[in-house]
C-alpha atoms as a PDB file:
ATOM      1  CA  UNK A   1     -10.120  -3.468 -36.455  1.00  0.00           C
ATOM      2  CA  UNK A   2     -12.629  -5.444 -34.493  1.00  0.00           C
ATOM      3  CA  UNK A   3     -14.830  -4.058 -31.592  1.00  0.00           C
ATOM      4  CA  UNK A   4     -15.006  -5.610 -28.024  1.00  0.00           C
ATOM      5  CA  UNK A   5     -18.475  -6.882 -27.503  1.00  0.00           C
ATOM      6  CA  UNK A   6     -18.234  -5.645 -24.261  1.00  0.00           C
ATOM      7  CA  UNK A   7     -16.821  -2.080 -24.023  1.00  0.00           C
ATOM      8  CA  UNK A   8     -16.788  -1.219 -27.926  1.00  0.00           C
ATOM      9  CA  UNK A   9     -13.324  -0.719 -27.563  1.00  0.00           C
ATOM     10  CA  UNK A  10     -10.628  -1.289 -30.333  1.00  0.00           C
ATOM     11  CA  UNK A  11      -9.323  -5.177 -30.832  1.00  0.00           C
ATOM     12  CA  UNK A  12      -6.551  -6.050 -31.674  1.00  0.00           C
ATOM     13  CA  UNK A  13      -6.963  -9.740 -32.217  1.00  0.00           C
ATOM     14  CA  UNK A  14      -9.158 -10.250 -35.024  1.00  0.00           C
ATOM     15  CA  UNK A  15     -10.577 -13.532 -33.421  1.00  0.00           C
ATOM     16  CA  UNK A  16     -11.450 -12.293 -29.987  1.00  0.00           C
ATOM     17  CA  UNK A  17     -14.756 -10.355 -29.296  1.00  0.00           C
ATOM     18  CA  UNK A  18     -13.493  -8.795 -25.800  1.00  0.00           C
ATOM     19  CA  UNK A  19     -10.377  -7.187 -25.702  1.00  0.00           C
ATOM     20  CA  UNK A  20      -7.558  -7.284 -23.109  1.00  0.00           C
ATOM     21  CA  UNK A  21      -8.660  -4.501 -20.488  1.00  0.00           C
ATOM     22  CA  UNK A  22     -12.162  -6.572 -20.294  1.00  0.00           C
ATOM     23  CA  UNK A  23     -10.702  -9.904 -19.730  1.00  0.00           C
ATOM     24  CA  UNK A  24      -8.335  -8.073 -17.076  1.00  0.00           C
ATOM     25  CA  UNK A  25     -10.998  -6.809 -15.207  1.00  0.00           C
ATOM     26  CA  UNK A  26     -13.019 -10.004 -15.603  1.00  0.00           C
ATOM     27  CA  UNK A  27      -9.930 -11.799 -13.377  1.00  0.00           C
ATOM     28  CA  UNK A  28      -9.659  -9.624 -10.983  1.00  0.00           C
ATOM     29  CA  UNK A  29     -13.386 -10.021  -9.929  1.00  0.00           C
ATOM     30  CA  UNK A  30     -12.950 -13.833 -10.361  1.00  0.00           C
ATOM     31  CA  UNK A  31     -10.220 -13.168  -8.005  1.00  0.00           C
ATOM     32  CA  UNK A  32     -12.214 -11.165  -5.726  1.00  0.00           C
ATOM     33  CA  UNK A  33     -15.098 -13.611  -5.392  1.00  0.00           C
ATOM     34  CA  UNK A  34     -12.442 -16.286  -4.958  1.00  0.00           C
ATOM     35  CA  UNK A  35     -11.079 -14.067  -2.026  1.00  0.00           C
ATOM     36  CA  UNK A  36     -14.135 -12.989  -0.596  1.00  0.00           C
ATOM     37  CA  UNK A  37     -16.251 -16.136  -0.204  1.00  0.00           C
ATOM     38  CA  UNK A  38     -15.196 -17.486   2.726  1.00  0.00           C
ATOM     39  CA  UNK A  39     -16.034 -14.412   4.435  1.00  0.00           C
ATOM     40  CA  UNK A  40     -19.221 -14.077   2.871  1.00  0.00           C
ATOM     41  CA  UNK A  41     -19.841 -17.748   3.731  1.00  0.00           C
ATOM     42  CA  UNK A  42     -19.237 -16.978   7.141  1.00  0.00           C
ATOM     43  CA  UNK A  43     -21.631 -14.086   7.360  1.00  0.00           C
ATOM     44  CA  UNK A  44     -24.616 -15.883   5.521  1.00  0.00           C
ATOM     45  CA  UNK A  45     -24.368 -19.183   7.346  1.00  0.00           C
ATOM     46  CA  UNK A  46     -24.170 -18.644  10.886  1.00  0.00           C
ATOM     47  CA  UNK A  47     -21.000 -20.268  11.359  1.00  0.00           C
ATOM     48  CA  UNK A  48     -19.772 -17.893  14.291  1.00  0.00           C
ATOM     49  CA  UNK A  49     -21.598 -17.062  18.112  1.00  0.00           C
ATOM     50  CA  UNK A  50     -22.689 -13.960  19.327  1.00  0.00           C
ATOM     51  CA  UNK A  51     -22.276 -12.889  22.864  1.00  0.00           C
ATOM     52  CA  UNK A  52     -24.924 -11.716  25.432  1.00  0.00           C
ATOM     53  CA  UNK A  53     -27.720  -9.054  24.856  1.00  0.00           C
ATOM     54  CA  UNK A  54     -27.843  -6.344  27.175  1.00  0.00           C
ATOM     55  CA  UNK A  55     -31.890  -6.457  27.923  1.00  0.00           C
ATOM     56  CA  UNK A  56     -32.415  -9.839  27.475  1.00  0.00           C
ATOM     57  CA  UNK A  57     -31.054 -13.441  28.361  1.00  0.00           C
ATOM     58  CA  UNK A  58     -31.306 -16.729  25.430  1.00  0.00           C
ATOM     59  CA  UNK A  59     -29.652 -19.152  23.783  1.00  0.00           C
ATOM     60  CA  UNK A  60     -26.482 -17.307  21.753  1.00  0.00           C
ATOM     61  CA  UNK A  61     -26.837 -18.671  18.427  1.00  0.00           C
ATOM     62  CA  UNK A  62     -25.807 -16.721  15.752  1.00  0.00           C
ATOM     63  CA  UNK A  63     -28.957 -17.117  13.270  1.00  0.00           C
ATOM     64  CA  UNK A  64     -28.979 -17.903   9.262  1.00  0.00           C
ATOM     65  CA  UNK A  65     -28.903 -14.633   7.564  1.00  0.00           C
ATOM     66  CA  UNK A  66     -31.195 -15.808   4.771  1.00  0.00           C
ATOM     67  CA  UNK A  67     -31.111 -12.666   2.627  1.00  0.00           C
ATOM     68  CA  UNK A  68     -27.773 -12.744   2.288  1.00  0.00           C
ATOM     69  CA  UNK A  69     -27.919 -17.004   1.802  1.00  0.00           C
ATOM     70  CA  UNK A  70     -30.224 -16.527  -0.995  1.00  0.00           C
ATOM     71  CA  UNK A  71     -27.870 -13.862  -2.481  1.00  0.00           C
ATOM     72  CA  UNK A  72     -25.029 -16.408  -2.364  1.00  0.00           C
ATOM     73  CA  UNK A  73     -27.211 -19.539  -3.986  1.00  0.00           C
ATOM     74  CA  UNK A  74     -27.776 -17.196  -6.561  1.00  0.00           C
ATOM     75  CA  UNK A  75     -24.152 -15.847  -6.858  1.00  0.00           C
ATOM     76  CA  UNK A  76     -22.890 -20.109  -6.930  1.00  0.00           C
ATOM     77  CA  UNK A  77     -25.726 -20.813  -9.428  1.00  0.00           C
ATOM     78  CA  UNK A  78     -24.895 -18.479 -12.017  1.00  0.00           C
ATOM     79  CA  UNK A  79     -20.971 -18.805 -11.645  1.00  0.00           C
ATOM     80  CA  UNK A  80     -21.105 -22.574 -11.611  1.00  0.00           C
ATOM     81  CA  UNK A  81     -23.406 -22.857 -14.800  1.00  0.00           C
ATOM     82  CA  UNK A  82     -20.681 -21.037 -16.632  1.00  0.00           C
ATOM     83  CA  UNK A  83     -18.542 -23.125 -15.737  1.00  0.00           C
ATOM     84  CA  UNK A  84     -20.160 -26.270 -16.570  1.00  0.00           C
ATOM     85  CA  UNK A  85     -20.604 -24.809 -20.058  1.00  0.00           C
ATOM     86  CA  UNK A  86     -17.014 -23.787 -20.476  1.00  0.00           C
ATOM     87  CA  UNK A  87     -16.112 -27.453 -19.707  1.00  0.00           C
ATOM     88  CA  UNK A  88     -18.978 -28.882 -21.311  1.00  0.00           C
ATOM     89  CA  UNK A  89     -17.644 -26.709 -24.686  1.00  0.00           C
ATOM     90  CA  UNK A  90     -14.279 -27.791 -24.084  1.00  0.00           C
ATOM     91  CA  UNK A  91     -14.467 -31.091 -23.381  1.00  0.00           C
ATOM     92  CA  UNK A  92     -12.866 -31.125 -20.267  1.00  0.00           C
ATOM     93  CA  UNK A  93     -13.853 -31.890 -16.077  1.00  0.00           C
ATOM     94  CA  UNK A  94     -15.444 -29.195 -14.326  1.00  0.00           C
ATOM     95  CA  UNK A  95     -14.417 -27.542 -11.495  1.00  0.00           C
ATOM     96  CA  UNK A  96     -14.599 -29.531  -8.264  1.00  0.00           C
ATOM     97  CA  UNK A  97     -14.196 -28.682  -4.727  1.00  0.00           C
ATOM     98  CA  UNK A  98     -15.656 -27.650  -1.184  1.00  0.00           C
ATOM     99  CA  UNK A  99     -16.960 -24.591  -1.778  1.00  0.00           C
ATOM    100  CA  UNK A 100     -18.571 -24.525  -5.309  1.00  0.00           C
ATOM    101  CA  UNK A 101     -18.740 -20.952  -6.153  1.00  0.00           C
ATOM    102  CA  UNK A 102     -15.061 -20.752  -4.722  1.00  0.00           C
ATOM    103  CA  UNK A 103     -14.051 -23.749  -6.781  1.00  0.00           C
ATOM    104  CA  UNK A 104     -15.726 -21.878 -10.327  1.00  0.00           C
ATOM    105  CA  UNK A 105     -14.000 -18.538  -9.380  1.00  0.00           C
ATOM    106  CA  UNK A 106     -10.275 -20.156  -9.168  1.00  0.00           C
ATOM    107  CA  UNK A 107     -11.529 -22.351 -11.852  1.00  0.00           C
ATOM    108  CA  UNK A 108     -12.710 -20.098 -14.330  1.00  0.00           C
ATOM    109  CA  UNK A 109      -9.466 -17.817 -14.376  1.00  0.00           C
ATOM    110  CA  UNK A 110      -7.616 -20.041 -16.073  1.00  0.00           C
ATOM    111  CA  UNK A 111      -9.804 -20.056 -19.238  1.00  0.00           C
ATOM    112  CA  UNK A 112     -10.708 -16.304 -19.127  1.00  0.00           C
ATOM    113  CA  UNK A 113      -8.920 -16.012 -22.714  1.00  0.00           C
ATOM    114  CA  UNK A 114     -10.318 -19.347 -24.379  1.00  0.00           C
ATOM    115  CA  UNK A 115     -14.143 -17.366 -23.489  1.00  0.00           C
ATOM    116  CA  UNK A 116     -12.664 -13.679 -25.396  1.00  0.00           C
ATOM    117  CA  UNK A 117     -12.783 -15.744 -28.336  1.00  0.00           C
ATOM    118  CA  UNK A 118     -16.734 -16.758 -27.980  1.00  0.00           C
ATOM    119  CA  UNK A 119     -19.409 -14.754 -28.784  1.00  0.00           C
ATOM    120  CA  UNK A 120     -20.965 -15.409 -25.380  1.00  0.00           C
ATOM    121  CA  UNK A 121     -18.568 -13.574 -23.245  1.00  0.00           C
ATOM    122  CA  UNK A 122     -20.208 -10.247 -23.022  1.00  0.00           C
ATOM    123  CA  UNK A 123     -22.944 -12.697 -20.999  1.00  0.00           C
ATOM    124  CA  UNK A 124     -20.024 -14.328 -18.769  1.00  0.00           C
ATOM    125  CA  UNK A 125     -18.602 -11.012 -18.180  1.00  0.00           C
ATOM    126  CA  UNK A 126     -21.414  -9.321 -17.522  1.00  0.00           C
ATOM    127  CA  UNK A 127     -22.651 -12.592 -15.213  1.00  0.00           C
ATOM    128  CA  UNK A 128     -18.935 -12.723 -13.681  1.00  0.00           C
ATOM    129  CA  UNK A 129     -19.328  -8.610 -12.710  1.00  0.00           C
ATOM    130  CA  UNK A 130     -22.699  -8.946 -11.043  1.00  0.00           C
ATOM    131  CA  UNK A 131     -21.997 -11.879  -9.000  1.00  0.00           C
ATOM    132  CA  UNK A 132     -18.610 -10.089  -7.688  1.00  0.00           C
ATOM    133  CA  UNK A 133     -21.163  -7.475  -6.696  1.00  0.00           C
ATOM    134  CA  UNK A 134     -23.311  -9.964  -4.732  1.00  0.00           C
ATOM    135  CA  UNK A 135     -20.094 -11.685  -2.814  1.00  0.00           C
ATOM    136  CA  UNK A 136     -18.780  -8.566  -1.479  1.00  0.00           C
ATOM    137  CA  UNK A 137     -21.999  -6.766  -0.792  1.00  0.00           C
ATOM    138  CA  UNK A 138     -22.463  -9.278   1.728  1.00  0.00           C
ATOM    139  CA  UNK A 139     -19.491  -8.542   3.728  1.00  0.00           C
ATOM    140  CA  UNK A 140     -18.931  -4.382   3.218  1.00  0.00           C
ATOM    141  CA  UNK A 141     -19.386  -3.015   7.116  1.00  0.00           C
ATOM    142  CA  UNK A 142     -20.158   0.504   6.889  1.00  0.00           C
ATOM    143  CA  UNK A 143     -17.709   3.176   6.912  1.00  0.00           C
ATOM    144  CA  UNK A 144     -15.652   3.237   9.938  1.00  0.00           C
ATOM    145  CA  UNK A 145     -17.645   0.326  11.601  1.00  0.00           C
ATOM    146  CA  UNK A 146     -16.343  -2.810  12.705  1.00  0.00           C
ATOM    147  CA  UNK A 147     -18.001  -6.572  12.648  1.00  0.00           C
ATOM    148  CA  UNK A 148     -19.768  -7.131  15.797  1.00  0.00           C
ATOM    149  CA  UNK A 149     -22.031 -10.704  15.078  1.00  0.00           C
ATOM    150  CA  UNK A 150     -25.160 -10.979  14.145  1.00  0.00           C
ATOM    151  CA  UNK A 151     -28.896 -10.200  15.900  1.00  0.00           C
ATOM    152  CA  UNK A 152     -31.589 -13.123  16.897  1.00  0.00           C
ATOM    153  CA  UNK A 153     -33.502 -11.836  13.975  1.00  0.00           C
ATOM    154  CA  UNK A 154     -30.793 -12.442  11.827  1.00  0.00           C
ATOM    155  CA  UNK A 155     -29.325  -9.266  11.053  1.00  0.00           C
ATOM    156  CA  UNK A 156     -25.937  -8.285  10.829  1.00  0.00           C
ATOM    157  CA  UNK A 157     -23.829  -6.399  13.254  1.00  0.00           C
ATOM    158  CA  UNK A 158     -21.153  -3.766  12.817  1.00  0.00           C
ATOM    159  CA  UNK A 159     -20.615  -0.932  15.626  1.00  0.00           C
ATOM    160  CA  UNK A 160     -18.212   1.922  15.707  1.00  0.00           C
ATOM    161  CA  UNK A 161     -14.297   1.016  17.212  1.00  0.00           C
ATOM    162  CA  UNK A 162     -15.629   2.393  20.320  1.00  0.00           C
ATOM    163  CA  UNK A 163     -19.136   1.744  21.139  1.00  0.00           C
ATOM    164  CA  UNK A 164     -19.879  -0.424  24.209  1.00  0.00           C
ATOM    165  CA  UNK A 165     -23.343  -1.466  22.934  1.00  0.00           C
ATOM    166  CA  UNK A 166     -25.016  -1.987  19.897  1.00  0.00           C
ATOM    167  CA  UNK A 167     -28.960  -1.835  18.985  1.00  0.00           C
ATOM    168  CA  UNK A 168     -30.134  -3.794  16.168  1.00  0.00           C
ATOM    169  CA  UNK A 169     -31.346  -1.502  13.068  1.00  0.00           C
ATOM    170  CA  UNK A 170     -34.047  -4.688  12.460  1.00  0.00           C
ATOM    171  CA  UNK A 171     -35.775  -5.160  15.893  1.00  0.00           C
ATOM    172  CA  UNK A 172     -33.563  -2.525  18.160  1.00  0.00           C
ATOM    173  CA  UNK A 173     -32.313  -5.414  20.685  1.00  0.00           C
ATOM    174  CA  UNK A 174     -28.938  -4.098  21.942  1.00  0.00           C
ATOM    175  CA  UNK A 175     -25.741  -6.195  22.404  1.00  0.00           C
ATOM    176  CA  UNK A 176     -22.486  -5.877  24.193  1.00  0.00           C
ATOM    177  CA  UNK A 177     -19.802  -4.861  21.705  1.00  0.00           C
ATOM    178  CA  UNK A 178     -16.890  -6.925  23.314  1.00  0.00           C
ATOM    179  CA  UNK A 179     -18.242  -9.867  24.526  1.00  0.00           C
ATOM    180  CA  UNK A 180     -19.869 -10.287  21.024  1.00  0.00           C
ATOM    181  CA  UNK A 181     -16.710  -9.496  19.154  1.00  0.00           C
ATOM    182  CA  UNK A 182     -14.665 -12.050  21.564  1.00  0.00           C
ATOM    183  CA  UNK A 183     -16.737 -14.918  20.737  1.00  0.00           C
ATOM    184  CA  UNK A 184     -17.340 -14.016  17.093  1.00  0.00           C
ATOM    185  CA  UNK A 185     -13.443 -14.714  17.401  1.00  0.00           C
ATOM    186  CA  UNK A 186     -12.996 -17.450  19.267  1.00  0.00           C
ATOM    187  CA  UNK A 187     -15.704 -19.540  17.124  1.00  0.00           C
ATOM    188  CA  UNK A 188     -13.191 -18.715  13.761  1.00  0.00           C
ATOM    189  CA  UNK A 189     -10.102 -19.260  15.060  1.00  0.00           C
ATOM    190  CA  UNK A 190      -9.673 -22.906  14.807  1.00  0.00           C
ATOM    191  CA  UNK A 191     -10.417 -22.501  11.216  1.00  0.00           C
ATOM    192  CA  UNK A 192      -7.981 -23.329   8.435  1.00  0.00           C
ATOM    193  CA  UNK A 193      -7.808 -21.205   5.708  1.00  0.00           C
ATOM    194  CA  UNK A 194      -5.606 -19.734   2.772  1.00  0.00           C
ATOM    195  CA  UNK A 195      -3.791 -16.267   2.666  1.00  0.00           C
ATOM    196  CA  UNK A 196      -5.859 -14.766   0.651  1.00  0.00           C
ATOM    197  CA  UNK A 197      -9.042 -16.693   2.460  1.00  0.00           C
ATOM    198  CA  UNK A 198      -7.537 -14.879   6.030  1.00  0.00           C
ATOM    199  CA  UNK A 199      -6.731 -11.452   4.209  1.00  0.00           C
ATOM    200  CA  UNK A 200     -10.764 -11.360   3.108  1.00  0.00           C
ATOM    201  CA  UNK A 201     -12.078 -12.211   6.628  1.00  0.00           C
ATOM    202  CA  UNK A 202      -9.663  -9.831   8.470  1.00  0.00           C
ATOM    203  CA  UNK A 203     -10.506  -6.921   6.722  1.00  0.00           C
ATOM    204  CA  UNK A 204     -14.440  -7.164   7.311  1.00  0.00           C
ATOM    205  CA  UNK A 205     -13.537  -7.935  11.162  1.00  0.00           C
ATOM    206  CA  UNK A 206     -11.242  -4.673  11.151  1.00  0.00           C
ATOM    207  CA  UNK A 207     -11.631  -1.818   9.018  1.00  0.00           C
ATOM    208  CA  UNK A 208      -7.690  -0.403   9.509  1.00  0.00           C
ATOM    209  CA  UNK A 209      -6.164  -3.573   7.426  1.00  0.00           C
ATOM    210  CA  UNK A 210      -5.781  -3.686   3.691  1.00  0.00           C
ATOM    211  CA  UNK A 211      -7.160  -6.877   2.214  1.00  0.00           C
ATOM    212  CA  UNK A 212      -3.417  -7.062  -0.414  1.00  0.00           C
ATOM    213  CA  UNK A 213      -1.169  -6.199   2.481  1.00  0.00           C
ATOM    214  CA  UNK A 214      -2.623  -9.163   4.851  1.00  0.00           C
ATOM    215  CA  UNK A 215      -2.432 -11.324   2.092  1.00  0.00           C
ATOM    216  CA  UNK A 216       1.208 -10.712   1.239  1.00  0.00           C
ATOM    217  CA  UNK A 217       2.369 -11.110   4.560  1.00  0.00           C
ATOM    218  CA  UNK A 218       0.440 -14.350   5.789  1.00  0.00           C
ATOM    219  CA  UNK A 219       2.204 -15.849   2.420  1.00  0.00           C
ATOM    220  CA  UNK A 220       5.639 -14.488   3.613  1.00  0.00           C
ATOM    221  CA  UNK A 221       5.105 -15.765   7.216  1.00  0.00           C
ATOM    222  CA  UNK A 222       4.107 -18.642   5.551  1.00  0.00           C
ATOM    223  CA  UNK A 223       7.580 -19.310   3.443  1.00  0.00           C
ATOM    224  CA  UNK A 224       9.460 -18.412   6.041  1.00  0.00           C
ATOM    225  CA  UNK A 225       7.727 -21.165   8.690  1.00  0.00           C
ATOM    226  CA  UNK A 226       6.979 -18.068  10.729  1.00  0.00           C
ATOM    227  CA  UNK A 227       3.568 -19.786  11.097  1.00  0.00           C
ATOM    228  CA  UNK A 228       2.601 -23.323  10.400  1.00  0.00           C
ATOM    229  CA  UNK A 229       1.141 -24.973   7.546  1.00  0.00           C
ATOM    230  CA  UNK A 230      -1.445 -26.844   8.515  1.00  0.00           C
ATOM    231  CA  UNK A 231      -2.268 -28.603   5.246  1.00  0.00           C
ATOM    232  CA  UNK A 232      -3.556 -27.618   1.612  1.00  0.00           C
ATOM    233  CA  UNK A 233      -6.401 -26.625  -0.279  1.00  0.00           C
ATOM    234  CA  UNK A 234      -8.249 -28.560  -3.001  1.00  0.00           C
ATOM    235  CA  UNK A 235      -6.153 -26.164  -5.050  1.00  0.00           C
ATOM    236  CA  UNK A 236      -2.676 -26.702  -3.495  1.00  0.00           C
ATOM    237  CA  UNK A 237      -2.778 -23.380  -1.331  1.00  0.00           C
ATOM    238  CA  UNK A 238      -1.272 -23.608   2.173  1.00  0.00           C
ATOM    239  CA  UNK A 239      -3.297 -23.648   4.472  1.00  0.00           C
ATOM    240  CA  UNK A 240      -2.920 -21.650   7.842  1.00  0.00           C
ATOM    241  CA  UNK A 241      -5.002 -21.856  11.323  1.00  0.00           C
ATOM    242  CA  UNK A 242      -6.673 -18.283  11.547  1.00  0.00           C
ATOM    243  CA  UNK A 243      -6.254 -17.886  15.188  1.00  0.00           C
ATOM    244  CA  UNK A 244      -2.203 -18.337  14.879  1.00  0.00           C
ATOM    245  CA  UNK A 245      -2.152 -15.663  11.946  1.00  0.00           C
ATOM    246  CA  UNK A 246      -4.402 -12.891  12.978  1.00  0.00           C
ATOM    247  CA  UNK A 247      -2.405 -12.054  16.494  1.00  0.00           C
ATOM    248  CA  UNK A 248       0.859 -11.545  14.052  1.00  0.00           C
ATOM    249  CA  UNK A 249      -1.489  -9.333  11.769  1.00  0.00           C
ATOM    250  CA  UNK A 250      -3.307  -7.307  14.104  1.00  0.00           C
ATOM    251  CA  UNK A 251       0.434  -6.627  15.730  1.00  0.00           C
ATOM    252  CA  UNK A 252       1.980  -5.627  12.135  1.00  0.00           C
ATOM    253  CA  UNK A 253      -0.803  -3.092  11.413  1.00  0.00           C
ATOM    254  CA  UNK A 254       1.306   0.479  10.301  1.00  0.00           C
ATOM    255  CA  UNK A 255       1.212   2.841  13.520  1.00  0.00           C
ATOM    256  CA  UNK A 256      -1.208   5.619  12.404  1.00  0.00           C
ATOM    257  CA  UNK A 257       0.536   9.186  13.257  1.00  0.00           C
ATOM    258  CA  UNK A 258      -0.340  11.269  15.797  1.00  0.00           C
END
């Protein structure tokens, strides 16, 4: 019996060179990346407004967190040349769509067992597995810490539940910890976005909501017309505005003993 290429484990079709467990795992960071780069977009690009410093007075524009831009051209680079070569190998289109590392993730899943049988895919797997790493790296908060915004000098923000203020680890300017949160807020929720798209950016705002849970329920609010639909992704997902969803989610969280 045959040896996967990537985990030198037992396979048991002779044509394949990953087995089953591989090309599992290999999804479910497609899916993740998929899930989490809206969020991540969010963080790196300066899409959202801070509120007002505590020492200091200034435009509130949220800055471009380069680091974490770069990161993310790097991510959509290698994840989009794999899929070009897919479809280049297979003769078909390649992925298209607004986001282009969002597009490849989706994209990609669907020919996950065409690339076991290529003696490339310990390369794709390996490629698909560090670029997961990249997408969510960007938006883990710290234990028990909470989005806030992001610093003038371009830093991200995340402050305990219950802090008032919040210095800046980069440059030590301190921030007020509602007003910041409140317009980080307001400046998302005309946004339209997808269940799972809405389950990824809730969790990194809050830390007490499970990314699966949100996700399930914004798709059963969803079916039932419990929220509106407020068109469809490239991909054919509903589409929901954020600010009508996250009031019902924040409400539905489980109510922690004690």
């Amino acid at each position: 019996m045959p040896s996967c290429t990537v985990c030198d484990k037992p396979v048991d079709d002779p044509a394949a060179y990953a087995c089953t467990s591989c090309t599992t795992n290999a999804r479910r960071h497609l899916d993740d990346i998929a899930d989490t780069t809206p969020a991540a977009r969010d963080v790196a690009g300066g899409a959202t407004r801070r509120g007002t410093p505590t020492r200091s007075n200034g435009d509130a524009r949220l800055p471009i967190n380069l680091g974490a831009s770069a990161r993310l051209d790097a991510a959509q680079t290698a994840l989009t040349t794999w899929a070009r070569h897919v479809a280049g190998e297979r003769g078909i289109q390649p992925p298209t769509g607004p986001d282009p590392l969002h597009a490849a993730a989706q994209w990609l899943t669907r020919h996950l067992d065409w690339l076991r049988h290529r003696q490339e895919v310990p390369e794709a797997y390996r490629d698909i597995a560090a670029v997961r790493r990249i997408v969510t790296g960007i938006v883990d908060r710290p234990a028990g810490r909470v989005l806030v915004g992001a610093c003038d000098c371009g830093t991200v923000l995340y402050a305990k539940a219950t802090a008032a203020t919040i210095g800046c680890r980069t440059c030590e300017r301190a921030w007020d910890v509602a007003e910041s949160r409140d317009i980080l807020r307001q400046a998302l929720d005309d946004k339209h976005m997808t269940a799972s798209q809405i389950a990824a950016l809730a969790v990194v705002a809050d830390p007490d909501l499970d990314r699966q849970r949100v996700r399930r329920l914004v798709n059963v609010w969803g079916h039932r017309h419990a929220v509106d639909v407020r068109g469809h992704s490239a991909d054919g997902d509903p589409l929901y505005r954020l600010g009508d969803v996250m009031d019902r989610v924040l409400a539905s969280r489980p109510v922690q003993p004690g």
